[in-house]
C-alpha atoms as a PDB file:
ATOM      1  CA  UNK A   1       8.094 -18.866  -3.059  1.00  0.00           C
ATOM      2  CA  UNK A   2       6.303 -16.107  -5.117  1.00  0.00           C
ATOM      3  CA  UNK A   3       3.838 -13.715  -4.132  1.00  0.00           C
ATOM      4  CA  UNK A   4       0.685 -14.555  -5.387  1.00  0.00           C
ATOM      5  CA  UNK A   5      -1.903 -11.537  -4.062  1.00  0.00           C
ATOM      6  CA  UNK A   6      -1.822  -8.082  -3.004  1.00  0.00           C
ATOM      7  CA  UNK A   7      -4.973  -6.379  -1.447  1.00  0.00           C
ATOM      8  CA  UNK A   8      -4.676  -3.009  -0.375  1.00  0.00           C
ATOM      9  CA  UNK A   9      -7.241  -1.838   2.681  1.00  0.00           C
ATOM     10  CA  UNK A  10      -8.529   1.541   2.931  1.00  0.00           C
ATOM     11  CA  UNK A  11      -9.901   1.874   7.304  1.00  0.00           C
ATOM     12  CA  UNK A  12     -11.800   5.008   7.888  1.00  0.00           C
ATOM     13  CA  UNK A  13     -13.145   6.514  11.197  1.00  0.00           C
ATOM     14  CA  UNK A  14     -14.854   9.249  12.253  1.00  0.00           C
ATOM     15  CA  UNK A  15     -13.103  11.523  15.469  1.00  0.00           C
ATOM     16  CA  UNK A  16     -14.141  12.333  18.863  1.00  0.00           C
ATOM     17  CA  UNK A  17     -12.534  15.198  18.253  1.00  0.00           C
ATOM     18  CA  UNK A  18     -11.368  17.381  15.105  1.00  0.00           C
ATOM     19  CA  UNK A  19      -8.451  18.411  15.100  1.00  0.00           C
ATOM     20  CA  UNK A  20      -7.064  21.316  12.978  1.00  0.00           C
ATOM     21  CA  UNK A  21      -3.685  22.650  10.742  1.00  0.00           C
ATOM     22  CA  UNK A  22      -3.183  26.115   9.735  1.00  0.00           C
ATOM     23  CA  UNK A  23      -5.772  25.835   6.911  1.00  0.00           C
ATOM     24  CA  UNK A  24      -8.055  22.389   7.137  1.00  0.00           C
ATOM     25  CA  UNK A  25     -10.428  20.674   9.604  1.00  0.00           C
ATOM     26  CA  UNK A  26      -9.464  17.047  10.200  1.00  0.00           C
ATOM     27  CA  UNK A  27     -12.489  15.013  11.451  1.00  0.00           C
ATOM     28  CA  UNK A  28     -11.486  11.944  10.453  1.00  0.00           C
ATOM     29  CA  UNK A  29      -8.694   9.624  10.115  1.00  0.00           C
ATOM     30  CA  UNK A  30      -7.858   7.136   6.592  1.00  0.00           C
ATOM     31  CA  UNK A  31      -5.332   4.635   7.064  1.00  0.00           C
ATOM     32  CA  UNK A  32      -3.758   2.467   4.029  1.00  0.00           C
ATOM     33  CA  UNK A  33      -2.738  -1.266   4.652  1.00  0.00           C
ATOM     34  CA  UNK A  34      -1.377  -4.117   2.448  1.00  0.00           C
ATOM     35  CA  UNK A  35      -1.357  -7.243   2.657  1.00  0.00           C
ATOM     36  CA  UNK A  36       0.750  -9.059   0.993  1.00  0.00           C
ATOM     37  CA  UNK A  37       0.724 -13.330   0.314  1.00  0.00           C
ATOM     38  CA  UNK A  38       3.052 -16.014  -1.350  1.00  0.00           C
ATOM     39  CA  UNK A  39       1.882 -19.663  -3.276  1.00  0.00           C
ATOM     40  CA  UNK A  40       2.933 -21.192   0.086  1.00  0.00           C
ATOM     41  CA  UNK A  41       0.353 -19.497   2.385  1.00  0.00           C
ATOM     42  CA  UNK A  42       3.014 -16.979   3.947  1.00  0.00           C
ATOM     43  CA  UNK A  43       1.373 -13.367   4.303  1.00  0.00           C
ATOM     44  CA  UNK A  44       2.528 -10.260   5.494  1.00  0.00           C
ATOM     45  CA  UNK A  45       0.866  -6.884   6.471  1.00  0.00           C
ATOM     46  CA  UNK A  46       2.994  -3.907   5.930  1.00  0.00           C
ATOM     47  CA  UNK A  47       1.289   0.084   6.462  1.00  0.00           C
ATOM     48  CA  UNK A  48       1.453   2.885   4.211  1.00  0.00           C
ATOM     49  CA  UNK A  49       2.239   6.918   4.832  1.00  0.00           C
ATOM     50  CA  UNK A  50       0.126   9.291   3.090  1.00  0.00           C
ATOM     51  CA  UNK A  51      -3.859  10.302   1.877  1.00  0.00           C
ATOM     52  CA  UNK A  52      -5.051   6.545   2.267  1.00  0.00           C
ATOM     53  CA  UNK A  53      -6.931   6.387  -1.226  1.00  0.00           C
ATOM     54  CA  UNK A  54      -3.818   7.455  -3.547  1.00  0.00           C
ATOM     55  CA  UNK A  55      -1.804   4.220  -1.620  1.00  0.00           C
ATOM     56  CA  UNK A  56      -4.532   2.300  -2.230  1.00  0.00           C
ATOM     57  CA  UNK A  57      -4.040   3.197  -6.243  1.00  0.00           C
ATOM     58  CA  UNK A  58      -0.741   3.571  -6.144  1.00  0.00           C
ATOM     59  CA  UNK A  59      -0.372  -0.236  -4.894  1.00  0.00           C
ATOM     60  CA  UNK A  60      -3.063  -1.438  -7.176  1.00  0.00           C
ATOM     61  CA  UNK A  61      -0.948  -0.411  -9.789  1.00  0.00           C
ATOM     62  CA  UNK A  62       2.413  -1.749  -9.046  1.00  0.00           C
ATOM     63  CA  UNK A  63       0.938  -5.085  -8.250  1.00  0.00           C
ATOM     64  CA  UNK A  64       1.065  -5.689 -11.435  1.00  0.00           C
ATOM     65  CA  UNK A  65       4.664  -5.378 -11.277  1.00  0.00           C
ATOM     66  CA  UNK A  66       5.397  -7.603  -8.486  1.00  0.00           C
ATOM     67  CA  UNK A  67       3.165 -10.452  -8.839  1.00  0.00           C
ATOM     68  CA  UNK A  68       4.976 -13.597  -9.235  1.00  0.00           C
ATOM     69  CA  UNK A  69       8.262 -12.498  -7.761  1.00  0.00           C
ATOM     70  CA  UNK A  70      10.151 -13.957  -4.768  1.00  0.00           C
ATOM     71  CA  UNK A  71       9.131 -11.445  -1.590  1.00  0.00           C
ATOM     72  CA  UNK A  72      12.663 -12.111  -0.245  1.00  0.00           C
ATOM     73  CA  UNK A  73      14.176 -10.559  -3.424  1.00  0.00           C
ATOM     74  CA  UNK A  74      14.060  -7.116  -2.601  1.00  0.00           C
ATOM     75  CA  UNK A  75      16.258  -5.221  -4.965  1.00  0.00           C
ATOM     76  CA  UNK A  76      14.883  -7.534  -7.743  1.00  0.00           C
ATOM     77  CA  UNK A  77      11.099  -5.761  -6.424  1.00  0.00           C
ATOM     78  CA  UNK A  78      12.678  -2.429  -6.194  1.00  0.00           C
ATOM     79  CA  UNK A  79      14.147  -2.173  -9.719  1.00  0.00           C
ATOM     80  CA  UNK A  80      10.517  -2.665 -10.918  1.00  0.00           C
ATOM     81  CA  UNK A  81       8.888  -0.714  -9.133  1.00  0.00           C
ATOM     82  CA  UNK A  82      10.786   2.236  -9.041  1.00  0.00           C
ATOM     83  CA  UNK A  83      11.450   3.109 -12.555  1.00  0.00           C
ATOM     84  CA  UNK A  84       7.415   2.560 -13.228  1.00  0.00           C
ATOM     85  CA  UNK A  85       6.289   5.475 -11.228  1.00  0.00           C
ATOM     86  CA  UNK A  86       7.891   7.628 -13.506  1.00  0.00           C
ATOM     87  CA  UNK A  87       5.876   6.327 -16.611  1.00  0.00           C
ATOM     88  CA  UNK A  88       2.606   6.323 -14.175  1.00  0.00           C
END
């Protein structure tokens, strides 16, 4: 099995309400998904945490990484990706 597509999707939507911090006006709400799916029609959706847009890039750019690798080897997906954010 090896993963064969990752799309990243960027939801946006407006609030009924605003709501505030100590400094900034929130009046809507971004949220990042992936999904993620193998050569043998196996897909998985997974969520990020963080401004919506830099997920989206940041998982557009480790695709690249991960493409073609087994989803079940973990550590394997890990060793790649982690050491490339630092040359990002």
């Amino acid at each position: 099995m090896k993963i064969i597509s990752i799309e990243p999707y960027v939801f946006t939507d407006k609030l009924a309400e605003p709501f505030y911090f100590s400094q900034w006006e929130y009046d809507t709400r971004s949220i990042c998904l992936v999904k993620i799916t193998t050569d043998e029609g196996i897909f998985g959706w997974g969520e990020g945490y963080g401004p919506a847009n830099v997920l989206k890039n940041g998982i557009e750019f480790l695709s690249q990484f991960i493409i073609g690798l087994n989803p079940i080897e973990n550590d394997t997906i890990w060793s790649l990706m982690y050491p490339a954010i630092f040359i990002w």
